[in-house]
N, C-alpha and C. Protein backbone atom coordinates (compact mmCIF):
# COMPACT_ATOMS: atom_id res chain seq x y z
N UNK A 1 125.98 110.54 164.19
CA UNK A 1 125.20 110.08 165.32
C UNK A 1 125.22 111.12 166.43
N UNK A 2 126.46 111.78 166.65
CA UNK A 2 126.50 112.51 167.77
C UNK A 2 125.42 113.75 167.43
N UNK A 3 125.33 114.41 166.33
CA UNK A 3 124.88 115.25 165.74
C UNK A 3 123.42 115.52 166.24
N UNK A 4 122.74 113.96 166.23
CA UNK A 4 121.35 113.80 166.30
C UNK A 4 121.33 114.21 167.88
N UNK A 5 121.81 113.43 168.70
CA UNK A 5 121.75 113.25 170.17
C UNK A 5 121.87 115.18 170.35
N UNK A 6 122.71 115.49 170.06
CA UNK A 6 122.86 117.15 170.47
C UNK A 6 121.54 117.75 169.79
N UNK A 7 120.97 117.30 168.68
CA UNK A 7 119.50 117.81 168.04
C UNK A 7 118.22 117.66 168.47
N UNK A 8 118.42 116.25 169.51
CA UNK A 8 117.49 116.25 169.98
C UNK A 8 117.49 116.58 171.67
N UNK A 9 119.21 116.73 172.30
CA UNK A 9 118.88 117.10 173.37
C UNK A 9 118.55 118.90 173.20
N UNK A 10 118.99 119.27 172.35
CA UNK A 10 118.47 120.60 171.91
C UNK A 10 116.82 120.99 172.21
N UNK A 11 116.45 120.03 171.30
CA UNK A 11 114.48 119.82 171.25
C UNK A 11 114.02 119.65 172.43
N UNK A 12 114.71 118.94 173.29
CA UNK A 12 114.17 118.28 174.66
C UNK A 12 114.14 119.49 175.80
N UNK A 13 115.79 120.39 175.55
CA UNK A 13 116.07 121.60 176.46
C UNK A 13 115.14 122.88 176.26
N UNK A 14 115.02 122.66 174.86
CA UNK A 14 114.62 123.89 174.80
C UNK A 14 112.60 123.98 174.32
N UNK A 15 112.52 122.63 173.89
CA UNK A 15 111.13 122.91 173.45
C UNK A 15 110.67 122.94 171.75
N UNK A 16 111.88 123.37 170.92
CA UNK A 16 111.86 123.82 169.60
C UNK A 16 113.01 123.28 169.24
N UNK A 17 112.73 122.89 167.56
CA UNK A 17 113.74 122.08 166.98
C UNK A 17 114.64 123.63 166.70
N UNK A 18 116.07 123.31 166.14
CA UNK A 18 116.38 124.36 165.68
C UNK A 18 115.95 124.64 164.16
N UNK A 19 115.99 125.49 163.87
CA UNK A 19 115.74 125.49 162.38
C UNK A 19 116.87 126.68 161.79
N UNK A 20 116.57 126.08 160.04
CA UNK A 20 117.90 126.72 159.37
C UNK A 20 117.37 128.36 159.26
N UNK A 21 118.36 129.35 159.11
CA UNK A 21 118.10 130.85 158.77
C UNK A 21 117.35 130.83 157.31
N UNK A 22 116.32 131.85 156.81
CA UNK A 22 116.20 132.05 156.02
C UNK A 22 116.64 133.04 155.28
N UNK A 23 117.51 132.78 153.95
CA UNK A 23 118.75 134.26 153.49
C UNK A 23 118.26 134.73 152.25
N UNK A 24 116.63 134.18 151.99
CA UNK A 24 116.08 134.64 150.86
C UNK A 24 116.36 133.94 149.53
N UNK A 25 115.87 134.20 148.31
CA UNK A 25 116.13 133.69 147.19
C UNK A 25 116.98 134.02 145.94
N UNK A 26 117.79 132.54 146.02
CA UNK A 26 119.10 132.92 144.46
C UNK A 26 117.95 132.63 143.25
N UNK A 27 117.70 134.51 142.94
CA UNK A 27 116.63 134.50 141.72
C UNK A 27 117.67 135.60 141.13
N UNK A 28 117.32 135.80 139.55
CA UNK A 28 117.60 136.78 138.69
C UNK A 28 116.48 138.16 138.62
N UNK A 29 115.70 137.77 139.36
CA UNK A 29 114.25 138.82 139.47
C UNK A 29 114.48 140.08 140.18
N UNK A 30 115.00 141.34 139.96
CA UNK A 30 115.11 142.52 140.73
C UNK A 30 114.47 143.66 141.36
N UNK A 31 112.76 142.44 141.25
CA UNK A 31 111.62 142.95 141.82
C UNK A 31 111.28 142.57 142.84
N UNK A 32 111.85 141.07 143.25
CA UNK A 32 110.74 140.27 144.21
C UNK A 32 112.40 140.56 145.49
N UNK A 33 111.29 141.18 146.39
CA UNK A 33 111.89 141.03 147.93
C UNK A 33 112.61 140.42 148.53
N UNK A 34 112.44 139.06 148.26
CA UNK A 34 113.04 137.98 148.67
C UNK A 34 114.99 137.49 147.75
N UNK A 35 114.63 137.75 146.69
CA UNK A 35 115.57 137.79 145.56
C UNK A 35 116.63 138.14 146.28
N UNK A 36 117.90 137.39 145.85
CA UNK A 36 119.34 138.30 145.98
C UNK A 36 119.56 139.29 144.71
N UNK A 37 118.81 139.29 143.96
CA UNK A 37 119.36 140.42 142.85
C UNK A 37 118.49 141.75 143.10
N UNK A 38 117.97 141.58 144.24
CA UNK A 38 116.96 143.02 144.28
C UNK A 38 118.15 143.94 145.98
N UNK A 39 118.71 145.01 145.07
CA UNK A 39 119.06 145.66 146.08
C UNK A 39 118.70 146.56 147.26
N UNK A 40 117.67 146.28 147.01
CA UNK A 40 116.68 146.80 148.47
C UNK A 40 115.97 145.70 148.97
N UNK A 41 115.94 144.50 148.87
CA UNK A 41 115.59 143.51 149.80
C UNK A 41 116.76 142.78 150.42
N UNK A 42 116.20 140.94 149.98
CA UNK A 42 117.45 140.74 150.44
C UNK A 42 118.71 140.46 150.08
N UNK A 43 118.76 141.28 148.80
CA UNK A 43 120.41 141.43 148.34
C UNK A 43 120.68 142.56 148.03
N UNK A 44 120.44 143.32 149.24
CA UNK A 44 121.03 144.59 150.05
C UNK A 44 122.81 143.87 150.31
N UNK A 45 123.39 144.80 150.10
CA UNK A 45 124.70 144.52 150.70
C UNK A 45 124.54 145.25 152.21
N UNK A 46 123.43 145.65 152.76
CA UNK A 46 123.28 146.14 154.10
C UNK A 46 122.23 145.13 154.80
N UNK A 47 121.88 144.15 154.19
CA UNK A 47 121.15 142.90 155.12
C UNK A 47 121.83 142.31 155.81
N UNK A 48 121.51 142.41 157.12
CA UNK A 48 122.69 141.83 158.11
C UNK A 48 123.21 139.98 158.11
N UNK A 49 122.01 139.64 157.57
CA UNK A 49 122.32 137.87 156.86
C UNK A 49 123.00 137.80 155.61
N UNK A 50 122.91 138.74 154.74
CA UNK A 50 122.68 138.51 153.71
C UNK A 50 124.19 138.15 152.55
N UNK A 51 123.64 137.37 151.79
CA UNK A 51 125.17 136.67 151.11
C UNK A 51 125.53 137.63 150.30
N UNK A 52 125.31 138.70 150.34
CA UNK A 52 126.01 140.43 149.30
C UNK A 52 126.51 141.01 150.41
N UNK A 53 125.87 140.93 151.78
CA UNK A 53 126.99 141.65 152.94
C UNK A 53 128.67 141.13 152.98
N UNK A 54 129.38 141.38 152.74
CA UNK A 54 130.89 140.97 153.17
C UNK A 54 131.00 141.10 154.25
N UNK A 55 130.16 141.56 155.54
CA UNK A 55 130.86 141.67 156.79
C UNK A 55 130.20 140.64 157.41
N UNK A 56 128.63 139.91 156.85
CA UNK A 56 127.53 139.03 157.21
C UNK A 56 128.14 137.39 157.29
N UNK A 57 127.86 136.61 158.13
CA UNK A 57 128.74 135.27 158.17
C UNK A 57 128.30 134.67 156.85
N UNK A 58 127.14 135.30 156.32
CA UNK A 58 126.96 134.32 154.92
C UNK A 58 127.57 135.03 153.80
N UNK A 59 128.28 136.37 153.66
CA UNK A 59 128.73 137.42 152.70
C UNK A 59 130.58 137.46 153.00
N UNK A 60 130.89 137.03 153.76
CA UNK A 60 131.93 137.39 154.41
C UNK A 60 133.20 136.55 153.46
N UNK A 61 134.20 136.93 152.77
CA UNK A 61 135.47 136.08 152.39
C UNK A 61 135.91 135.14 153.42
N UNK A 62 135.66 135.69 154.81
CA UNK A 62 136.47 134.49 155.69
C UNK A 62 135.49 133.50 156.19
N UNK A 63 134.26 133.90 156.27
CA UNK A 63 133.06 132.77 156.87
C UNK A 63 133.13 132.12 156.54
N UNK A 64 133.53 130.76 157.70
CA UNK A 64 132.94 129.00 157.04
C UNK A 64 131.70 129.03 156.54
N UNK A 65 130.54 130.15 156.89
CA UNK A 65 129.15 129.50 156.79
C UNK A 65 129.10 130.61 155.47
N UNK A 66 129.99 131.29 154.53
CA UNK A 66 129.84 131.92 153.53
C UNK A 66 129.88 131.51 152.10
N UNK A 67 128.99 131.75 151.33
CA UNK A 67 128.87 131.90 150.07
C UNK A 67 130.15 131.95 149.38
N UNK A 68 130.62 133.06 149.33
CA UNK A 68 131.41 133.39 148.85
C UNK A 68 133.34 133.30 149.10
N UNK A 69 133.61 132.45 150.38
CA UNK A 69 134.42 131.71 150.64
C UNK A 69 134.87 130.46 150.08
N UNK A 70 135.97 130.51 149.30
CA UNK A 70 136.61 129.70 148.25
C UNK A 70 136.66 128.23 149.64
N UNK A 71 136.76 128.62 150.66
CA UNK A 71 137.25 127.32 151.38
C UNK A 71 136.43 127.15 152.68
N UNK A 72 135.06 127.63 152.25
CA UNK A 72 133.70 127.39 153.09
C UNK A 72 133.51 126.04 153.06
N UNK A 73 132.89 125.50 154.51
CA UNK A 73 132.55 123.56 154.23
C UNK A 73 131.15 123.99 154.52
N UNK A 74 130.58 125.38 155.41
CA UNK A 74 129.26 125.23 155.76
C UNK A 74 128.53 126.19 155.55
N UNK A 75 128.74 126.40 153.45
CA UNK A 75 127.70 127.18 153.30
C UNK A 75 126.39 127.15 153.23
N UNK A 76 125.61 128.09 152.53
CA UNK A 76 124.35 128.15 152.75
C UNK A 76 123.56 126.98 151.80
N UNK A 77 122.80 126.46 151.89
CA UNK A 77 122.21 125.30 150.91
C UNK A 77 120.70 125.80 150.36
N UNK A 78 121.03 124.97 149.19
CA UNK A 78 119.78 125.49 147.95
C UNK A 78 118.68 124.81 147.93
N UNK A 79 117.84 124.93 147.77
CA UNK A 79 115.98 123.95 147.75
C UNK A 79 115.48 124.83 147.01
N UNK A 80 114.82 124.04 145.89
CA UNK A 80 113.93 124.85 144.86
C UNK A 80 112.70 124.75 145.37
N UNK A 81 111.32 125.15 144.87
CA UNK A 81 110.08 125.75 145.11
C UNK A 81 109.74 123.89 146.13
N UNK A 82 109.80 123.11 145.31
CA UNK A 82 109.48 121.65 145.64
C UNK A 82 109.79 121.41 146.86
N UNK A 83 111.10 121.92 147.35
CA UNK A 83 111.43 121.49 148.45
C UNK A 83 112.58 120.48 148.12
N UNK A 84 113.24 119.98 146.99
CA UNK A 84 114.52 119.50 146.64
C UNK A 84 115.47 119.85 146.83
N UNK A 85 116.75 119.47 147.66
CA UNK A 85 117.79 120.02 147.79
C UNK A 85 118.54 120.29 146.15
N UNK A 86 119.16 121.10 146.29
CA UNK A 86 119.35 121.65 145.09
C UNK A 86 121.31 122.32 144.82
N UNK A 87 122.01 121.57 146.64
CA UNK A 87 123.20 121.48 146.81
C UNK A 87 123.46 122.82 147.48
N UNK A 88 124.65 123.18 147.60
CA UNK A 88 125.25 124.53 148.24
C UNK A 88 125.83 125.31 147.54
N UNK A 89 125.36 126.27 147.77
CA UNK A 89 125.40 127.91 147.41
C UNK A 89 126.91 128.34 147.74
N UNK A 90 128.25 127.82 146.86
CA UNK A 90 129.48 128.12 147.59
C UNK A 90 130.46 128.17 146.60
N UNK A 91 131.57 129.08 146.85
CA UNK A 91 132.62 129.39 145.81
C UNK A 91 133.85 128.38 145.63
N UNK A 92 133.40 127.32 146.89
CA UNK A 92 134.36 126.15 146.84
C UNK A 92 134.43 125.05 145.53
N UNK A 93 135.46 125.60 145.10
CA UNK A 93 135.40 124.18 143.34
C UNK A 93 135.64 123.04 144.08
N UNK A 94 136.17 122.69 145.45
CA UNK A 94 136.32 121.70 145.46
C UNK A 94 135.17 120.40 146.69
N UNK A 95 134.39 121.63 146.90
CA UNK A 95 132.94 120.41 147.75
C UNK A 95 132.38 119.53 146.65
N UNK A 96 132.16 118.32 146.99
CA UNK A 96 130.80 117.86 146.02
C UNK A 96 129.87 118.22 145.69
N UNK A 97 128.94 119.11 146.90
CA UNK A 97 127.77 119.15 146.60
C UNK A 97 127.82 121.18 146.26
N UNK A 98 129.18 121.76 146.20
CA UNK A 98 129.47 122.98 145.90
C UNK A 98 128.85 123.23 144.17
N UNK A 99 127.94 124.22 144.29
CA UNK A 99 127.69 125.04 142.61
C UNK A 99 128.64 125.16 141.82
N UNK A 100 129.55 125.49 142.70
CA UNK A 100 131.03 125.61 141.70
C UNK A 100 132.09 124.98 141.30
N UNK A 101 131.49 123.47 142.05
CA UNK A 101 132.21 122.53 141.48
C UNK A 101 132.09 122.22 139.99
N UNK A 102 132.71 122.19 139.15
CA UNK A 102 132.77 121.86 137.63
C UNK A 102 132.44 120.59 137.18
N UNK A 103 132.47 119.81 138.29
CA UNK A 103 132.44 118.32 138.25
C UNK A 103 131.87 117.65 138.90
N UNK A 104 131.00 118.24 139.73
CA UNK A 104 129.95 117.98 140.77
C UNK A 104 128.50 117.59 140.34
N UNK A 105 127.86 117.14 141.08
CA UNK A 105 126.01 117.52 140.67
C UNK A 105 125.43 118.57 140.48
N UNK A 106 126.25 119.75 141.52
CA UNK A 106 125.12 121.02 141.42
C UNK A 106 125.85 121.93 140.55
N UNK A 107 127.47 121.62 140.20
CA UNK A 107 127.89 122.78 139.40
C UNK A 107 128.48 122.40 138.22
N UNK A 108 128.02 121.00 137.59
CA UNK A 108 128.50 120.73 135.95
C UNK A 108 127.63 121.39 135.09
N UNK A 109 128.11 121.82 134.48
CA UNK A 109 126.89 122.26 133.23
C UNK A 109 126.03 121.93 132.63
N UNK A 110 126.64 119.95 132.95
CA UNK A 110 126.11 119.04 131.58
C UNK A 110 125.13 118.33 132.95
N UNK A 111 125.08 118.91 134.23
CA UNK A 111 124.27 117.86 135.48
C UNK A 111 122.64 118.21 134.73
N UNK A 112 121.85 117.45 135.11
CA UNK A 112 120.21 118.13 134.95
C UNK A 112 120.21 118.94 136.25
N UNK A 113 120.97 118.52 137.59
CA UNK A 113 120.76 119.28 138.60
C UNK A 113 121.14 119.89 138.81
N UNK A 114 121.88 120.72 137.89
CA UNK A 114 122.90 122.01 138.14
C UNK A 114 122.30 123.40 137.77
N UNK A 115 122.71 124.39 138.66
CA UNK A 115 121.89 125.25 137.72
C UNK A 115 122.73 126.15 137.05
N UNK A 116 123.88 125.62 136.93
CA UNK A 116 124.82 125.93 135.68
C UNK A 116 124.47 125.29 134.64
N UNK A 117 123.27 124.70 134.26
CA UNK A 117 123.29 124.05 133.40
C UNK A 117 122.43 124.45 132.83
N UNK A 118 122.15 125.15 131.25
CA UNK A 118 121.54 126.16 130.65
C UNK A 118 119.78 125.46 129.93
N UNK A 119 120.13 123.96 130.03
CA UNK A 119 119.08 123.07 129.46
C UNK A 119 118.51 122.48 130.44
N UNK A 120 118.89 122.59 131.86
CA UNK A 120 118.57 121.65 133.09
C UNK A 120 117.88 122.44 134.09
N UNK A 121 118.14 122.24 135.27
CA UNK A 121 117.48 122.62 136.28
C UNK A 121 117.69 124.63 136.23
N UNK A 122 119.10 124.89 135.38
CA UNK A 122 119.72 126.39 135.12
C UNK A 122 119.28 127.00 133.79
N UNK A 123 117.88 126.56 133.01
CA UNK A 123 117.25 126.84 132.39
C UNK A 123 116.99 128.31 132.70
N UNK A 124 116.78 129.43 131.35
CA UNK A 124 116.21 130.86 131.86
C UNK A 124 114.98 131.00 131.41
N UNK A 125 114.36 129.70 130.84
CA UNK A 125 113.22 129.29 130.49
C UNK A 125 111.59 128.99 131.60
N UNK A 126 112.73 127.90 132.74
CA UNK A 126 112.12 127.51 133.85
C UNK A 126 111.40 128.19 134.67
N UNK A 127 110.30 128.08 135.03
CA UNK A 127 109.65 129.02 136.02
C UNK A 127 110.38 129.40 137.24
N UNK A 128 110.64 127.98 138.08
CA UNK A 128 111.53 127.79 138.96
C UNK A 128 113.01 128.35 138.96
N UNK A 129 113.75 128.67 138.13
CA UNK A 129 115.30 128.50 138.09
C UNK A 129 115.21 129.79 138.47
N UNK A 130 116.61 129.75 139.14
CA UNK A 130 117.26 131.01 139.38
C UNK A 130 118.06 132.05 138.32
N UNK A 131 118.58 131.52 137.21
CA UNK A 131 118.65 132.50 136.34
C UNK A 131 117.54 132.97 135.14
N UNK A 132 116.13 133.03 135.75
CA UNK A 132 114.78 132.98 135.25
C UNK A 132 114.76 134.46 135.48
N UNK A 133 114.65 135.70 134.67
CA UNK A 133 114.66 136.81 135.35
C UNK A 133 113.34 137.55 136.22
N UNK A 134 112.44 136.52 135.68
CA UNK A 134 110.75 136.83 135.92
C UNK A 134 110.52 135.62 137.30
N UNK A 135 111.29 134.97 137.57
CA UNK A 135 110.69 133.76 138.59
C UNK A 135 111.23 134.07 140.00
N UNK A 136 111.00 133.21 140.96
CA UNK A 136 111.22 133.59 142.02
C UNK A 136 112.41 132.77 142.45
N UNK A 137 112.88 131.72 142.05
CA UNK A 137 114.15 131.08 142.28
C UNK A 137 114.13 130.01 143.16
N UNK A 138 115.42 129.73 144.07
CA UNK A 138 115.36 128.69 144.93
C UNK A 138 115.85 129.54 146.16
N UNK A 139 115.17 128.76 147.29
CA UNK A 139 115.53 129.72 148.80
C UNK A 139 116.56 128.69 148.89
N UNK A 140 117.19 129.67 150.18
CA UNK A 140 118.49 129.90 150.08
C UNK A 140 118.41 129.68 151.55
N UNK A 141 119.11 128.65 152.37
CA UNK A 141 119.16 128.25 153.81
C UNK A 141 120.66 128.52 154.25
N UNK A 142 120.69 129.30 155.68
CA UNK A 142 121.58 129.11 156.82
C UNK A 142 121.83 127.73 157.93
N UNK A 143 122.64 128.05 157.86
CA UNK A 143 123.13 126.68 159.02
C UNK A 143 122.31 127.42 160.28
């Protein structure tokens, strides 16, 4: 509840909602710009957002708001082309809604919504999926 009241006295102060960062797309594609697997866009380990920077709050071992922080609560979150949340982008095994949870929604193998999951949403078949090497993936949001 408090959350909202600060969101909307935000909107009220300032005019504009806030909105989340955009950190580009968890794709396997090392063509498309947007991609984290393309090292001259945005999975440059020199993109100053970017979840391949280690010094970047979303690249960083110590960032709450990092990827790659085993004990991140506020990493970056996933939405495929649809606009479906698609859970968080995080090295934490132990969030619920963490990829790397083993036992979670977004990081069982056996979830449809996982994209660890080689028959499900983690198809390399899928147009959509991120380990699709030809597709464009799911964007990838900042707090």
């Amino acid at each position: 509840m408090r959350t909202i009241v600060v969101a909307i006295a935000l909107v009220m102060w300032t005019g504009v909602a806030a909105q989340a960062e955009d950190l580009g797309n968890l794709s396997a594609n090392p063509f498309l710009y947007e991609s984290t697997a393309n090292p001259f866009g945005k999975g440059s380990v020199f993109a100053p957002n970017g979840i391949n920077n280690p010094v970047s709050p979303y690249g960083s071992p110590f960032s709450n708001q990092s990827a790659t922080n085993p004990f991140a609560t506020e990493a970056p979150r996933l939405y495929d082309q649809q606009g479906n949340y698609r859970g968080k982008l995080s090295a934490n095994p132990f969030d619920p809604e963490s990829t790397s949870n083993q036992f979670g929604r977004y990081g069982s193998p056996f979830s449809p919504d996982s994209l660890n999951n080689p028959y499900g949403a983690g198809s390399p078949f899928r147009s959509d999926s991120p380990n699709n090497p030809y597709g464009k993936g799911w964007r990838i949001e900042g707090q």
